[in-house]
Protein backbone atom coordinates (compact mmCIF):
# COMPACT_ATOMS: atom_id res chain seq x y z
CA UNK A 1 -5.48 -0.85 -8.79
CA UNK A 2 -4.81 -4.33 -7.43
CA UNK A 3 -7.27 -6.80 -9.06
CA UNK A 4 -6.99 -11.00 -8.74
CA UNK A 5 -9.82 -12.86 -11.30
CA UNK A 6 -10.46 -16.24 -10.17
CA UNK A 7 -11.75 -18.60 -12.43
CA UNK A 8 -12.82 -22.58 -13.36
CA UNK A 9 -14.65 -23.37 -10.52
CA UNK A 10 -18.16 -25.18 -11.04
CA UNK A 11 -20.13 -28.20 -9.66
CA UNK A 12 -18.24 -31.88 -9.60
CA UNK A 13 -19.15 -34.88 -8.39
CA UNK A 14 -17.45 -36.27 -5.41
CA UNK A 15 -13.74 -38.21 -6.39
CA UNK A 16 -13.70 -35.96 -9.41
CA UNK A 17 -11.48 -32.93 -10.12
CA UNK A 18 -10.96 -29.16 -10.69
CA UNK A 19 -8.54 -26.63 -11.42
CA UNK A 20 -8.62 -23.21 -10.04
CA UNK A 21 -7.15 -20.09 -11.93
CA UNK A 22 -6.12 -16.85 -10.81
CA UNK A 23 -4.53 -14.15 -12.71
CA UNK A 24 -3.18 -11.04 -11.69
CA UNK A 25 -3.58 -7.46 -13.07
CA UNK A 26 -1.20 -4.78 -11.76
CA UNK A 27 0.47 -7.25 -9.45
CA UNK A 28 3.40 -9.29 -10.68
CA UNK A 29 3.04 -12.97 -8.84
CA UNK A 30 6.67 -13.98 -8.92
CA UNK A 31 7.34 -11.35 -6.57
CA UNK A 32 4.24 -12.02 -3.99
CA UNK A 33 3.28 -14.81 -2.02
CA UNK A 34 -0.03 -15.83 -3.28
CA UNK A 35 -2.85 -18.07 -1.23
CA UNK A 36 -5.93 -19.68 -1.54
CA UNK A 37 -8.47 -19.50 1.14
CA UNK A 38 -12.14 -21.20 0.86
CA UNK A 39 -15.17 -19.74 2.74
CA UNK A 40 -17.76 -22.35 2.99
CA UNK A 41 -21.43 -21.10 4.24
CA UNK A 42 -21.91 -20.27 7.71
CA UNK A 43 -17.90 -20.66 8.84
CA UNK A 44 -15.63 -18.69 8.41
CA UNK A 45 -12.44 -18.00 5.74
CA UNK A 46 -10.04 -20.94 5.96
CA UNK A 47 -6.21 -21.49 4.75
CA UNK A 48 -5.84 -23.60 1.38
CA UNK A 49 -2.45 -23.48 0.19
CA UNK A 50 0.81 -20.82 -0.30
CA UNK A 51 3.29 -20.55 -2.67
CA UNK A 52 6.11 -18.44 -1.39
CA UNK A 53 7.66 -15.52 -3.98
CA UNK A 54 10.96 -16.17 -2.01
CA UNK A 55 11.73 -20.49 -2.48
CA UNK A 56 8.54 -20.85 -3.64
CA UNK A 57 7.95 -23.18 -1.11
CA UNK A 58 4.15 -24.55 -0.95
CA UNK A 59 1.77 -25.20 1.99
CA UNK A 60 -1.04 -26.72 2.48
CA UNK A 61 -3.70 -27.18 5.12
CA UNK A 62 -4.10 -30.49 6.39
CA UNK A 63 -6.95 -31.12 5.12
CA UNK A 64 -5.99 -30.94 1.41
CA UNK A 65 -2.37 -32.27 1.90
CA UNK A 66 -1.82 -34.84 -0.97
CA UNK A 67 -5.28 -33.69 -2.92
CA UNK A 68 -4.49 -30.19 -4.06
CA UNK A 69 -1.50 -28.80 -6.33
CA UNK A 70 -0.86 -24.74 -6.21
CA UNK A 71 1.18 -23.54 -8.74
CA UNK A 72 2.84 -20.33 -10.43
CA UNK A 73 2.78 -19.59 -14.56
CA UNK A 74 5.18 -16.31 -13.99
CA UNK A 75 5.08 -15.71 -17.92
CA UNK A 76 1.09 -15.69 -17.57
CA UNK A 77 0.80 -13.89 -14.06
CA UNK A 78 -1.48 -16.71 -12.71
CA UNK A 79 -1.73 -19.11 -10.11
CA UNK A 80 -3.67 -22.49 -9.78
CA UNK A 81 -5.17 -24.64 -7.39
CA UNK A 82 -5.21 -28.19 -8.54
CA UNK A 83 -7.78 -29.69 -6.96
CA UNK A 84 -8.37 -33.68 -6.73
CA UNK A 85 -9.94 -36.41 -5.28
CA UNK A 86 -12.66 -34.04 -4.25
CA UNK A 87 -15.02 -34.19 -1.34
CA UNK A 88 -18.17 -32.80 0.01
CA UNK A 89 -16.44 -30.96 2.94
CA UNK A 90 -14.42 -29.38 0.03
CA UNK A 91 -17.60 -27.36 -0.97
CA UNK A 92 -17.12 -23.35 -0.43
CA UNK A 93 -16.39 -20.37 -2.33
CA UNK A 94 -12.44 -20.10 -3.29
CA UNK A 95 -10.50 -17.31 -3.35
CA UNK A 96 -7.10 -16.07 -4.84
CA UNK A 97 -5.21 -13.95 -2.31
CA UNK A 98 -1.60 -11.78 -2.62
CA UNK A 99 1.44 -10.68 -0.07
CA UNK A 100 4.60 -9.43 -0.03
CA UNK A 101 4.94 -11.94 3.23
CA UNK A 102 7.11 -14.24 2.66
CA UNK A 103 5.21 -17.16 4.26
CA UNK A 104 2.02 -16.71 5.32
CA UNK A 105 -1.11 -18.80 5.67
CA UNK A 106 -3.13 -16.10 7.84
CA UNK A 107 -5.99 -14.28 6.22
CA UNK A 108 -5.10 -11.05 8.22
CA UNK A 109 -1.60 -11.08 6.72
CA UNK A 110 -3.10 -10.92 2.64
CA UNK A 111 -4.24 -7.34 1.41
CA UNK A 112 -5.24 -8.16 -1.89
CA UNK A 113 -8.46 -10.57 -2.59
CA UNK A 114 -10.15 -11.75 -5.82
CA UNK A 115 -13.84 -11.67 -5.65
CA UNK A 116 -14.19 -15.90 -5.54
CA UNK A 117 -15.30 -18.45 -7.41
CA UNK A 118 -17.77 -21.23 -6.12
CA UNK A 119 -16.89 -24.97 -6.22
CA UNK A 120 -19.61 -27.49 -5.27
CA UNK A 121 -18.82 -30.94 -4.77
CA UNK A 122 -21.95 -33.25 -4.87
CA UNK A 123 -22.25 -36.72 -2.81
């Protein structure tokens, strides 16, 4: 079975930095597009960033355009989410997500989650 570990996230004070793992077991990354969402309290799962298995072509929501890297190690299966110049509103639990669409930045369109990791930015 499908299972995505998420890892490194942690509390960081506001400006500062983090970077998000995610490796894959029984799912081979170069050949999936893989996401981030975040799910802050009380609101619902939002769109982080993409990279395509096709171009790998990135996206990004416009809220972390310019602050946040996602990458691909094939030879490790894992992804990351570099994550700087971080903010408050940045606060939420992160999650690595997989699919065999080619571009896709829709929750609905992922079937395969990891279970999250929690990044807290302080003010």
């Amino acid at each position: 079975q499908v299972q995505l570990v998420e890892s490194g996230g942690g509390l960081v004070q506001f400006g500062g930095s983090l970077r998000l793992s995610c490796v894959a077991f029984r799912l081979t990354v170069s050949v999936y597009t893989m996401g981030w969402f975040r799910q802050a309290p009380g609101k619902e799962r939002e769109f982080v960033a993409a990279i395509g298995w096709i171009s790998s072509r990135t996206e990004y929501t416009d809220s972390v355009e310019g602050r946040f890297a996602i990458s691909r190690d094939n030879a490790k299966n894992t992804i990351y989410l570099e994550m700087n110049n971080l903010k408050p509103e940045d606060t939420a639990v992160y999650y690595c997500a997989a699919t065999r669409v080619s571009s896709a930045t829709s929750r609905t369109e992922y079937p395969f989650w990891g279970q999250g990791t929690q990044v807290t930015v302080s003010s």
